[in-house]
C-alpha atoms as a PDB file:
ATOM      1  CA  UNK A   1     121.398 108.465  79.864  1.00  0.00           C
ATOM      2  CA  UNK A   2     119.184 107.437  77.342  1.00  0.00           C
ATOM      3  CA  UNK A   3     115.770 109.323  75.487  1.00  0.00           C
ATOM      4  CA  UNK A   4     112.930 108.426  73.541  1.00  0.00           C
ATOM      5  CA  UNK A   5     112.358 110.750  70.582  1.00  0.00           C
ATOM      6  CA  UNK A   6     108.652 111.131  69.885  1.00  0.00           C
ATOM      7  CA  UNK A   7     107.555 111.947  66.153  1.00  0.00           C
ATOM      8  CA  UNK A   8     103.648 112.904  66.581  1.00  0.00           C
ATOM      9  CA  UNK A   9     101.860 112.510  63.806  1.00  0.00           C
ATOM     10  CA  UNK A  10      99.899 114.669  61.330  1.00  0.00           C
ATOM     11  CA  UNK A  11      96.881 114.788  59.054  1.00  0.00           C
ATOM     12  CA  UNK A  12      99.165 113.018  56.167  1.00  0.00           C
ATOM     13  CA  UNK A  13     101.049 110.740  58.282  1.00  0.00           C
ATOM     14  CA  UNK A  14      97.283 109.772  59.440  1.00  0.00           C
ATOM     15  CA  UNK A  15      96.304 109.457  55.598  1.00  0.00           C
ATOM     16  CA  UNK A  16      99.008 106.991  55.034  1.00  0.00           C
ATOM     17  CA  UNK A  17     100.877 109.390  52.728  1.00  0.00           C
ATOM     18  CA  UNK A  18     104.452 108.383  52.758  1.00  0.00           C
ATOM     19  CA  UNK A  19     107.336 111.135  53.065  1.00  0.00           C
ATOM     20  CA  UNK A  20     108.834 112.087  50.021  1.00  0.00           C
ATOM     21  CA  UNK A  21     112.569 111.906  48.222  1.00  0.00           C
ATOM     22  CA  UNK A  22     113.495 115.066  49.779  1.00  0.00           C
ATOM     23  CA  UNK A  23     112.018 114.422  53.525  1.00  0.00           C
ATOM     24  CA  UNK A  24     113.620 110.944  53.599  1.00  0.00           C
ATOM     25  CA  UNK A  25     117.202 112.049  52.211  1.00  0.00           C
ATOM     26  CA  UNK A  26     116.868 114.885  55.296  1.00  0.00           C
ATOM     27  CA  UNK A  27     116.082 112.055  57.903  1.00  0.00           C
ATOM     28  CA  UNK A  28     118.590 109.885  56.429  1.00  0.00           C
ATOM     29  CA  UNK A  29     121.369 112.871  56.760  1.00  0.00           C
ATOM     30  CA  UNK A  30     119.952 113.429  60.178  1.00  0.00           C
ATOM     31  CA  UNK A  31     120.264 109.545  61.324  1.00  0.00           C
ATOM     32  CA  UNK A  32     123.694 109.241  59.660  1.00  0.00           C
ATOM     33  CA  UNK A  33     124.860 112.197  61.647  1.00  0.00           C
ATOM     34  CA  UNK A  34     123.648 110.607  64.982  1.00  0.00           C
ATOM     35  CA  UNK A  35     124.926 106.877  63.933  1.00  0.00           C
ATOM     36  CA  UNK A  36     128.604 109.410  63.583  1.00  0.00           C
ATOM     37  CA  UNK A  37     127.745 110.838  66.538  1.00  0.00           C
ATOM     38  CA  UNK A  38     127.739 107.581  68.608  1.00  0.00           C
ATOM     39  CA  UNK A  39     124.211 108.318  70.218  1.00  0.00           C
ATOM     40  CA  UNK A  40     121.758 106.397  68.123  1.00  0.00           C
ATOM     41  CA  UNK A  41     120.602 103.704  69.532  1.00  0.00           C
ATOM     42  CA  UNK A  42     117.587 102.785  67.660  1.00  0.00           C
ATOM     43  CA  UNK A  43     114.943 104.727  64.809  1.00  0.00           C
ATOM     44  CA  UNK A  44     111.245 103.543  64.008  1.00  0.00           C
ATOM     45  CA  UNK A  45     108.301 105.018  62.109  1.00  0.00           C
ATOM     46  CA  UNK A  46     104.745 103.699  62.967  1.00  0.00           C
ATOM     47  CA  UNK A  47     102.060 103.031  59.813  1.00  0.00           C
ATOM     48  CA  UNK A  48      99.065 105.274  60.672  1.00  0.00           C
ATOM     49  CA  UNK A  49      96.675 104.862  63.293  1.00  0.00           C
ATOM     50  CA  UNK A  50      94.147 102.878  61.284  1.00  0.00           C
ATOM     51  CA  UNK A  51      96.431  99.889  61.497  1.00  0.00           C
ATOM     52  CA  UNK A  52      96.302  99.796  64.980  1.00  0.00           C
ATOM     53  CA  UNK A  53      93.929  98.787  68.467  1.00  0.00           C
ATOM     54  CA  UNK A  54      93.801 100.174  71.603  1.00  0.00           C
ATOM     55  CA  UNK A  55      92.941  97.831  74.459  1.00  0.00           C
ATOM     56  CA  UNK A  56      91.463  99.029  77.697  1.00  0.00           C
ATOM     57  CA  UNK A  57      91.260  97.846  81.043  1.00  0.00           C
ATOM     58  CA  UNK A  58      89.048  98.660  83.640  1.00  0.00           C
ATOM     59  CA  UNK A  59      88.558  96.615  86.974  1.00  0.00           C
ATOM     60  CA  UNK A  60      89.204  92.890  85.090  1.00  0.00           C
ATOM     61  CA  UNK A  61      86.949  94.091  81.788  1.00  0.00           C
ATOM     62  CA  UNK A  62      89.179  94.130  78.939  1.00  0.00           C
ATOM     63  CA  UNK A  63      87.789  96.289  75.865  1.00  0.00           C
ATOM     64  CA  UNK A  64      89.379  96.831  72.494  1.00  0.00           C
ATOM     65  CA  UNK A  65      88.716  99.410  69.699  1.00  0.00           C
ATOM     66  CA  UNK A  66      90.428  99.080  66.295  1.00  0.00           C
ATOM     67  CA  UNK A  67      91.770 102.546  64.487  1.00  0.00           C
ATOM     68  CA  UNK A  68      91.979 105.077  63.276  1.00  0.00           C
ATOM     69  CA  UNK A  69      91.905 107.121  66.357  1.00  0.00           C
ATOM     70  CA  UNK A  70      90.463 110.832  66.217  1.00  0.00           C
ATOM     71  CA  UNK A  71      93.753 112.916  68.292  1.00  0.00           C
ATOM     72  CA  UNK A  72      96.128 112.469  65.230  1.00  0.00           C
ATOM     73  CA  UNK A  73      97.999 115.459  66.121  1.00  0.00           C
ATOM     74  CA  UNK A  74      98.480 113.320  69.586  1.00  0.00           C
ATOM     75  CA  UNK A  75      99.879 109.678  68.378  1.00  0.00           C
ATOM     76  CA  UNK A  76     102.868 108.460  67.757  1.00  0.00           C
ATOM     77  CA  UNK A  77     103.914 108.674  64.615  1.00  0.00           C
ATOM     78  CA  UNK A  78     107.983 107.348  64.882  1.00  0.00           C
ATOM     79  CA  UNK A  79     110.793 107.708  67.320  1.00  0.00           C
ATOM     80  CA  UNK A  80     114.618 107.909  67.872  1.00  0.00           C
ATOM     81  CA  UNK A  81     116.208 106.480  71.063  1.00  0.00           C
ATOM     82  CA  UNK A  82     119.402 108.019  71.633  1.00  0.00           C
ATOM     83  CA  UNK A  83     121.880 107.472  74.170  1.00  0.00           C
ATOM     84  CA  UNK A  84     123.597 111.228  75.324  1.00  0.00           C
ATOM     85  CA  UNK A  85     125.295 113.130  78.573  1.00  0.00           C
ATOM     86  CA  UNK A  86     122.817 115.458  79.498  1.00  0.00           C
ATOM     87  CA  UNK A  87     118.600 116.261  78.774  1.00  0.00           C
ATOM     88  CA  UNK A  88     120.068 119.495  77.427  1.00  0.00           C
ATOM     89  CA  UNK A  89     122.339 117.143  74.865  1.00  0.00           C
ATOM     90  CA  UNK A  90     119.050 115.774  74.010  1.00  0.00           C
ATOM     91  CA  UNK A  91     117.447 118.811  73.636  1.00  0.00           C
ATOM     92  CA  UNK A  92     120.206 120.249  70.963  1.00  0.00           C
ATOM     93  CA  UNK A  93     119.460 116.996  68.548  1.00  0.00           C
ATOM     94  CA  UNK A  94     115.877 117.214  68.806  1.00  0.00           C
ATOM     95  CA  UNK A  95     115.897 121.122  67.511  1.00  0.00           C
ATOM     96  CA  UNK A  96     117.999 119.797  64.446  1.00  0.00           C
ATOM     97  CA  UNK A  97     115.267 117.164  63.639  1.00  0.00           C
ATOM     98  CA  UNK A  98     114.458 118.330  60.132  1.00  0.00           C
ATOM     99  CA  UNK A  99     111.511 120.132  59.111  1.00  0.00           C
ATOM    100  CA  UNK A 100     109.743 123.328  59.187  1.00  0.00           C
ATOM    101  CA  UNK A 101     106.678 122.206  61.667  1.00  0.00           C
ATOM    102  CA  UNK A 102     105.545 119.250  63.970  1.00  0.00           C
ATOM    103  CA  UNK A 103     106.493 118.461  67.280  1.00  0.00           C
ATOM    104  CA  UNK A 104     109.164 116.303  68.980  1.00  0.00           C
ATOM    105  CA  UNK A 105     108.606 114.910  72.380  1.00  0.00           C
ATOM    106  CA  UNK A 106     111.819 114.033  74.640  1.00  0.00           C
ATOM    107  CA  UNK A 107     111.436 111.477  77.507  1.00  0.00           C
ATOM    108  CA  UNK A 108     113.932 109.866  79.495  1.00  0.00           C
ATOM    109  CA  UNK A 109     114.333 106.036  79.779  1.00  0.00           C
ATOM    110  CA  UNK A 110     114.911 104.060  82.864  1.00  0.00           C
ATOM    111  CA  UNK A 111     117.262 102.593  83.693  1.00  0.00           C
ATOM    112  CA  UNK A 112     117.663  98.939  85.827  1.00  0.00           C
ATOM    113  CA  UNK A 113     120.083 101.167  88.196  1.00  0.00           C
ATOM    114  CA  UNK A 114     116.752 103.610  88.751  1.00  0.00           C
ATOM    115  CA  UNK A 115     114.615 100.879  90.711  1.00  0.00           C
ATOM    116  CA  UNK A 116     115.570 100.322  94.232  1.00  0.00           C
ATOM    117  CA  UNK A 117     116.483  96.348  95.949  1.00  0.00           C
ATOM    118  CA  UNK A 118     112.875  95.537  97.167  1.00  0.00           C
ATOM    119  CA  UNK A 119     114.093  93.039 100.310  1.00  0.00           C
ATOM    120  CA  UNK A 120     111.143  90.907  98.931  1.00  0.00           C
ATOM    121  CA  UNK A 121     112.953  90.292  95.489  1.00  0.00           C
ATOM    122  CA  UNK A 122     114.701  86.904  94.891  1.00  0.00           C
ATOM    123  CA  UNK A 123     118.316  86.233  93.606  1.00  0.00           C
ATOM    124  CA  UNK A 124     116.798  84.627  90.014  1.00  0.00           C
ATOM    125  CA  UNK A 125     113.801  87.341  90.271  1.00  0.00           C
ATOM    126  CA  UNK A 126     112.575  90.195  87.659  1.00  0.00           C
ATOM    127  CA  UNK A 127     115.940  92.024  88.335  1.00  0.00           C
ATOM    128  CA  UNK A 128     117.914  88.918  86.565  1.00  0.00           C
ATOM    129  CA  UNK A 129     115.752  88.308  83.631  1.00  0.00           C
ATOM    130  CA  UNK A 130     115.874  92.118  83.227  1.00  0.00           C
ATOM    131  CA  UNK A 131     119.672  92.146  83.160  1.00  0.00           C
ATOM    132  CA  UNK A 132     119.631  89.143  81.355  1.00  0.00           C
ATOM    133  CA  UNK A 133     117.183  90.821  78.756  1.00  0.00           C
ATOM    134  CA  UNK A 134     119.203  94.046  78.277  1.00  0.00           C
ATOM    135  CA  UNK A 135     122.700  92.409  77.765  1.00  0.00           C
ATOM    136  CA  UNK A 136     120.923  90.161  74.955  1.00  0.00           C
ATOM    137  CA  UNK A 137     119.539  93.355  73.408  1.00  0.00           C
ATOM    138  CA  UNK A 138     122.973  94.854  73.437  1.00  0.00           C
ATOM    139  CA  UNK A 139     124.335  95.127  69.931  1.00  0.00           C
ATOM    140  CA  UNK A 140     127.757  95.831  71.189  1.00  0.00           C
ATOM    141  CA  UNK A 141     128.664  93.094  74.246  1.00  0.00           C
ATOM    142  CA  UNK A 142     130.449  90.336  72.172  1.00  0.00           C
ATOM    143  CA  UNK A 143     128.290  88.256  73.464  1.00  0.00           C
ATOM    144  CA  UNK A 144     125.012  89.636  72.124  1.00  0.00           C
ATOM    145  CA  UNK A 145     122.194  87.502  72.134  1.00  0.00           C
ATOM    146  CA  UNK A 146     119.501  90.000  70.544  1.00  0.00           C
ATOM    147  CA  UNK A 147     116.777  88.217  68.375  1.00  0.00           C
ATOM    148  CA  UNK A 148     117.196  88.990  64.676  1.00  0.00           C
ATOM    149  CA  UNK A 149     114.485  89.843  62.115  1.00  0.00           C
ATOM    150  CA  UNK A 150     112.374  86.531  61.347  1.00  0.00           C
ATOM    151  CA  UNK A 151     110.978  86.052  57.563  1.00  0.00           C
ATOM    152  CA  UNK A 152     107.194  86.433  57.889  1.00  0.00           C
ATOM    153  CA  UNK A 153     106.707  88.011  60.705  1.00  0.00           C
ATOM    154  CA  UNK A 154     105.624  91.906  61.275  1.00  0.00           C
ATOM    155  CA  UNK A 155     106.715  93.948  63.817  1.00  0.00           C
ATOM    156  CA  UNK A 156     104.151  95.655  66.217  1.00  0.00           C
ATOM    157  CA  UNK A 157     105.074  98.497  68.761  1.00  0.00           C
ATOM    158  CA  UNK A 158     102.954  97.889  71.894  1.00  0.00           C
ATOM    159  CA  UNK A 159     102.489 101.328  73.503  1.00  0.00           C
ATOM    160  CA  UNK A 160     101.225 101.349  77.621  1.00  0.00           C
ATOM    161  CA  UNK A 161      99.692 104.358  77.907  1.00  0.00           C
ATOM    162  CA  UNK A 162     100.420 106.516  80.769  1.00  0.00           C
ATOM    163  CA  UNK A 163      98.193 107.059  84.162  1.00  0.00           C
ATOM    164  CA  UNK A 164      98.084 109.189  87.234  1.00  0.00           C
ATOM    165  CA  UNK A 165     100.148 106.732  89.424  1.00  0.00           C
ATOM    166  CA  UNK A 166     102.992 106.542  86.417  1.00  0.00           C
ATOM    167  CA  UNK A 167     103.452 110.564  86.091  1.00  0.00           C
ATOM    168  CA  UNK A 168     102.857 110.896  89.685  1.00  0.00           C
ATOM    169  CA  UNK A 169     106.594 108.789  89.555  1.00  0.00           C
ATOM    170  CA  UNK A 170     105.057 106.097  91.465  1.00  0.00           C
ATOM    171  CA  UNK A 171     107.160 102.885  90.330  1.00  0.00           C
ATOM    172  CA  UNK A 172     105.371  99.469  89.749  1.00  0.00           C
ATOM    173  CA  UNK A 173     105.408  96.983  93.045  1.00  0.00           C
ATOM    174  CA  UNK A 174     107.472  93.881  93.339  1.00  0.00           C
ATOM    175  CA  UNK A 175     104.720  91.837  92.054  1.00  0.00           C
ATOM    176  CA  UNK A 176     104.130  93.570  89.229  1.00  0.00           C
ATOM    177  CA  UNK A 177     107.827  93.685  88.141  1.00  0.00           C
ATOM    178  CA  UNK A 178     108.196  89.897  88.606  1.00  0.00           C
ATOM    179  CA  UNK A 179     104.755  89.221  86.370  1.00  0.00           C
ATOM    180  CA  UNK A 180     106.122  91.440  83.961  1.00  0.00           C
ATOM    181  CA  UNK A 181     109.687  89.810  83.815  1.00  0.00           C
ATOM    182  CA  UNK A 182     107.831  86.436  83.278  1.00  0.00           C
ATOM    183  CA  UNK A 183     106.586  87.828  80.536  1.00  0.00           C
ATOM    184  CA  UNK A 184     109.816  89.361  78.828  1.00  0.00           C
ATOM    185  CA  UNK A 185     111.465  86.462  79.450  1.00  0.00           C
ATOM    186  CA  UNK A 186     109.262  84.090  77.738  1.00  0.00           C
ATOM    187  CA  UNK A 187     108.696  85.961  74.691  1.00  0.00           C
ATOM    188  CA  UNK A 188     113.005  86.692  74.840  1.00  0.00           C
ATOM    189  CA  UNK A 189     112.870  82.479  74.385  1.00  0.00           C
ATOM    190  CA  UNK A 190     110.346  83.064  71.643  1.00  0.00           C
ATOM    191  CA  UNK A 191     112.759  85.168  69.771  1.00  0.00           C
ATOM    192  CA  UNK A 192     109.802  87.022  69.776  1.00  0.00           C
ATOM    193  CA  UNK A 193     110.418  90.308  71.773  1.00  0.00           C
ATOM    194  CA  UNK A 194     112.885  92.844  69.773  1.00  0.00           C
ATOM    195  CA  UNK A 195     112.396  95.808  73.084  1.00  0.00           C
ATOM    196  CA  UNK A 196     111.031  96.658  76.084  1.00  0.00           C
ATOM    197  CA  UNK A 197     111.544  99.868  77.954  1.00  0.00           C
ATOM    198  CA  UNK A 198     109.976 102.249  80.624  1.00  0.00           C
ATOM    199  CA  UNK A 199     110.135 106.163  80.402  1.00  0.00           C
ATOM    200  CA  UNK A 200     110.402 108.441  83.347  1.00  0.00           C
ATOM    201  CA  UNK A 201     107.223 110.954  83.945  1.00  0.00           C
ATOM    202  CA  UNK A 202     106.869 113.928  81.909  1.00  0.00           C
ATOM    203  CA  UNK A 203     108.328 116.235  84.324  1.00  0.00           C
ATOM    204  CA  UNK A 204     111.816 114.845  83.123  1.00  0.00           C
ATOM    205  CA  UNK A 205     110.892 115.396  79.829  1.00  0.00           C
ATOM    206  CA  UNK A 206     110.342 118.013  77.350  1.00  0.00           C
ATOM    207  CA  UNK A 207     109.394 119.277  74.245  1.00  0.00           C
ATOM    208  CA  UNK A 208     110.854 120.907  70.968  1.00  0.00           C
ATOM    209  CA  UNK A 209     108.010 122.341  68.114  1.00  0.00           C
ATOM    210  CA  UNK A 210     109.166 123.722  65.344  1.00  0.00           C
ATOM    211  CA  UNK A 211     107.992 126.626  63.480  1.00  0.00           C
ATOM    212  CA  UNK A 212     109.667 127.697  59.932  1.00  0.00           C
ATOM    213  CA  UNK A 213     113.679 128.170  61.761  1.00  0.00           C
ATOM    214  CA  UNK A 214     112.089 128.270  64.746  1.00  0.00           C
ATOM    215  CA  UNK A 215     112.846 125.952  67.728  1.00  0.00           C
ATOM    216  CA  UNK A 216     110.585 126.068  70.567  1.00  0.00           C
ATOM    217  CA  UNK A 217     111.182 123.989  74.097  1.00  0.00           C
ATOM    218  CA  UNK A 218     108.572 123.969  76.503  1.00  0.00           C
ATOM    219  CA  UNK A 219     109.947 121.564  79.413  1.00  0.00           C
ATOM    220  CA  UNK A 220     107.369 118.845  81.366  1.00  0.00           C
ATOM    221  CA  UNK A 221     105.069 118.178  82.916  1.00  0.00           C
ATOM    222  CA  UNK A 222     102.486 117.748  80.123  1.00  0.00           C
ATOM    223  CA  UNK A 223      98.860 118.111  81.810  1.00  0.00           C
ATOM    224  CA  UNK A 224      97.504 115.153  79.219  1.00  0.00           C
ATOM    225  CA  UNK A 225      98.484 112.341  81.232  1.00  0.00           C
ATOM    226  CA  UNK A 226      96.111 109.635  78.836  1.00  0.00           C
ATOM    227  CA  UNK A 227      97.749 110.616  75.776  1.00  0.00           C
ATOM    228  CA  UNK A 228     101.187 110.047  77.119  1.00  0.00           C
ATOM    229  CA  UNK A 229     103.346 106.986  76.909  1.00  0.00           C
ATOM    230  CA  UNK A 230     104.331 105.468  79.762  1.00  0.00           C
ATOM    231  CA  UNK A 231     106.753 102.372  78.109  1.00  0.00           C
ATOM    232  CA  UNK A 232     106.656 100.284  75.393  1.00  0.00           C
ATOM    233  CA  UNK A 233     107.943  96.957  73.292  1.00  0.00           C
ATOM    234  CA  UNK A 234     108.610  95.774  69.779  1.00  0.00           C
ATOM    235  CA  UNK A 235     107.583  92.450  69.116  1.00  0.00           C
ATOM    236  CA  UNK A 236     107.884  90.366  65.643  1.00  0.00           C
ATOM    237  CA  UNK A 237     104.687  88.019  65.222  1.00  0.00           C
ATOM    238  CA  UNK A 238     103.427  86.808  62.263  1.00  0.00           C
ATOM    239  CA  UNK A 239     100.212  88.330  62.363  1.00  0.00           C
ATOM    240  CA  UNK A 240      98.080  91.670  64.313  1.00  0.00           C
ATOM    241  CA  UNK A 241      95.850  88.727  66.393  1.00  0.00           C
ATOM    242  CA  UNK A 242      99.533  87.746  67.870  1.00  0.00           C
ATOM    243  CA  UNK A 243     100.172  91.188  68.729  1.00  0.00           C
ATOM    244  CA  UNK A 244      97.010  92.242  70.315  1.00  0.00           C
ATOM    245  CA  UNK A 245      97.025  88.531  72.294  1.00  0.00           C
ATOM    246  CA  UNK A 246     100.265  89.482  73.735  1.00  0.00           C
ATOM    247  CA  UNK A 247      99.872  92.836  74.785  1.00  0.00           C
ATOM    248  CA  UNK A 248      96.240  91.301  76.212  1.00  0.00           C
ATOM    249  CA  UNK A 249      98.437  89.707  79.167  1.00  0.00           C
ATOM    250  CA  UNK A 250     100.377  92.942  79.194  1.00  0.00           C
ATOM    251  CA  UNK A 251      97.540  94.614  80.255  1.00  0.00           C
ATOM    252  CA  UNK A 252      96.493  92.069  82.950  1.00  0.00           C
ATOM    253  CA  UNK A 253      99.901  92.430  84.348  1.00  0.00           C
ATOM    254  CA  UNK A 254      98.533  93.876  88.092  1.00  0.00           C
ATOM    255  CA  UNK A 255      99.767  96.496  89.675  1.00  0.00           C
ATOM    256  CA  UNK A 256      99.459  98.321  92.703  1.00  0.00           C
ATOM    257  CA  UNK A 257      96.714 100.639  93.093  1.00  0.00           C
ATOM    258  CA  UNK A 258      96.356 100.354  89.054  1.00  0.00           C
ATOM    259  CA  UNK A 259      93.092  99.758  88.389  1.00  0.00           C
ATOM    260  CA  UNK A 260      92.515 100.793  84.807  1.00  0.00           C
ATOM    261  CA  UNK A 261      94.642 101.328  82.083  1.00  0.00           C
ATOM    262  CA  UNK A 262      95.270 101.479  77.806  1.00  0.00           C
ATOM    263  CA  UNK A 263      97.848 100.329  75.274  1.00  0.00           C
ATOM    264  CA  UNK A 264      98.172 101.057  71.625  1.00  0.00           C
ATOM    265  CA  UNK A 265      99.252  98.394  69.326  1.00  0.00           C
ATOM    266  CA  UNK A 266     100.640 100.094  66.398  1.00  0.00           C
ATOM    267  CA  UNK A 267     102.163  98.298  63.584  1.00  0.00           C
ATOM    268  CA  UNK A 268     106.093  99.742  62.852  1.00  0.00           C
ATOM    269  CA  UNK A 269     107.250 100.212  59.308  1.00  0.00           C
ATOM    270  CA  UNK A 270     109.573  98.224  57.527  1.00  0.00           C
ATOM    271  CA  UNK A 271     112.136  99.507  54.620  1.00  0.00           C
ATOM    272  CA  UNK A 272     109.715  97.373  51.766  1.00  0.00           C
ATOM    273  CA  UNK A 273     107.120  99.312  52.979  1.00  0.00           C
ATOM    274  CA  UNK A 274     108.724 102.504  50.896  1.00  0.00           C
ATOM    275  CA  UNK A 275     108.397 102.067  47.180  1.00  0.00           C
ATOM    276  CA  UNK A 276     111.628 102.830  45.293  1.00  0.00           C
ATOM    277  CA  UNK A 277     111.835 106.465  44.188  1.00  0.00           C
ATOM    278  CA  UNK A 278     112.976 107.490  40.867  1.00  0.00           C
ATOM    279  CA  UNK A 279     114.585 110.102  42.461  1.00  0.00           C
ATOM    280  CA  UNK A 280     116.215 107.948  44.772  1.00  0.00           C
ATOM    281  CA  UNK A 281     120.154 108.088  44.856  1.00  0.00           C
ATOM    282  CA  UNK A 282     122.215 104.464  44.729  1.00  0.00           C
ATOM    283  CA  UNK A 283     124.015 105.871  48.183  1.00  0.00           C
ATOM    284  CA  UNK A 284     121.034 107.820  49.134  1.00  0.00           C
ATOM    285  CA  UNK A 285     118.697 107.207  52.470  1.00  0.00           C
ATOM    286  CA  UNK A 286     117.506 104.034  51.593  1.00  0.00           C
ATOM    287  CA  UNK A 287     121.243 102.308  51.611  1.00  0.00           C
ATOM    288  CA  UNK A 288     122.188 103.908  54.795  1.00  0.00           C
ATOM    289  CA  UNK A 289     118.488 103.047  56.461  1.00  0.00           C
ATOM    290  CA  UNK A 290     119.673  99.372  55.537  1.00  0.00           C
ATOM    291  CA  UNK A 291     123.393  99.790  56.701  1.00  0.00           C
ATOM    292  CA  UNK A 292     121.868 100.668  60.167  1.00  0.00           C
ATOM    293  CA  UNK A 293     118.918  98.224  59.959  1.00  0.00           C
ATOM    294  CA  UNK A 294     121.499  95.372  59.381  1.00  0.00           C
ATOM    295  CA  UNK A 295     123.909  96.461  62.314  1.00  0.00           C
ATOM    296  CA  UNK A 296     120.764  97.008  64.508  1.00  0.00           C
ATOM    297  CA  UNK A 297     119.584  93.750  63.648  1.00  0.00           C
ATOM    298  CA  UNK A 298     116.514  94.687  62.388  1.00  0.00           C
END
């Protein structure tokens, strides 16, 4: 089973202050001992807030705002996705997250197994393209497909927010998952989409704060449904105006008894976007971010 790793973000991470030597060598340690591990499956940290837009849709009226958003100590700061045994697996890697504060949010990701047949879905429907999407976007089949990095281009996380009907468990119709499958598959032929993934509610979920030594896990369901993610996907475009256009006719994708909604475009950090400590070690952090960057494909 696989989870989503939520960093949230802080006053500095809001600021645009960069970690330093010592907090990247820690992640670095902490990602090479889950690449070792076998359960990494993907890492990302999001520029702050005031890079970003949210979109809003109410009825057919599409809004947008651009950052930076006010609830810093509720965005999205970065994430791991790992791929473990248990929630409780999960649990044990978030607590060893380094730090001494902040809070880690786990949520599980679906899976193409979790939806049921719908007798109204065709034999080249949504359920195809999504198959077809995941084995492309799977490093390890020999025949892997998966887009690589494009010169010039800028990756953008597009968050969908959650809403009553997606932490109530309710899943999206038939018509909704073929619209949305269009849509995958045409930015897959683009080259443009690098992920795309649903999580379960909150009440799979949990979460781990830390304070000084301290570990603390307070299991779902989290009562702040609008500040919750509900799915996401990476794109690579070559500029924000591409990103907010696609996730636009993300957010006009209709579903059933949906009738408002909000995503987050946030832009996602690449490894030139660190300048090179002094400090910095020739085998240090930055060489193994790369190492995994380059087997990840991104």
């Amino acid at each position: 089973m696989r989870f989503m790793m939520i960093v949230k973000s802080n006053a500095k991470s809001e600021a645009g202050i960069l970690p330093d030597e010592k907090i990247l060598s820690a992640m670095g340690k902490y990602n090479d001992e889950l690449t070792k591990a076998g359960v990494l499956l993907a890492a990302e940290g999001l520029h702050a807030s005031s890079k970003g837009s949210r979109l809003r849709i109410a009825g057919k009226k599409v809004t947008m705002i651009d950052g930076p958003f006010a609830e810093a100590n509720a965005l999205v700061a970065g994430f791991w996705v790992i791929q473990v045994k248990s929630k409780q697996e999960a649990i044990e890697w978030a607590k060893r997250v380094p730090g001494t504060e902040g809070e880690i949010e786990l949520r599980q990701i679906f899976e193409l197994s979790d939806f049921p047949i719908d007798p109204a879905e065709t034999p080249d429907g949504w359920r195809t393209q999504e198959q077809r999407f995941r084995d492309a976007m799977d490093p390890k089949a020999p025949s892997s497909a998966a887009p690589k990095r494009k010169p010039g281009t800028t990756r953008f996380m597009v968050l969908h927010m959650a809403n009553a009907q997606s932490e109530a468990g309710a899943l999206p119709n038939e018509k909704g998952l073929r619209a949305m499958g269009a849509l995958i598959e045409e930015q897959v032929k683009a080259g443009a989409l690098l992920a795309a993934e649903g999580l379960w509610p909150s009440s799979k979920g949990a979460r781990v704060r830390a304070s000084g030594t301290d570990r603390i896990v307070t299991d779902g369901p989290f009562t702040e449904t609008k500040e919750l993610v509900a799915g996401y996907s990476i794109i690579q475009v070559a500029t924000k105006a591409e990103a907010i256009a696609f996730a636009q006719r993300c957010i006009k994708v209709p579903m059933e008894g949906v009738t408002e909604g909000e995503i987050e475009v946030r832009q996602v950090f690449d490894l030139a976007d660190f300048p090179v400590d002094p400090a910095e070690k020739k085998d240090g952090w930055r060489q193994k971010e790369q190492q995994f960057r380059d087997r990840a494909g991104h």
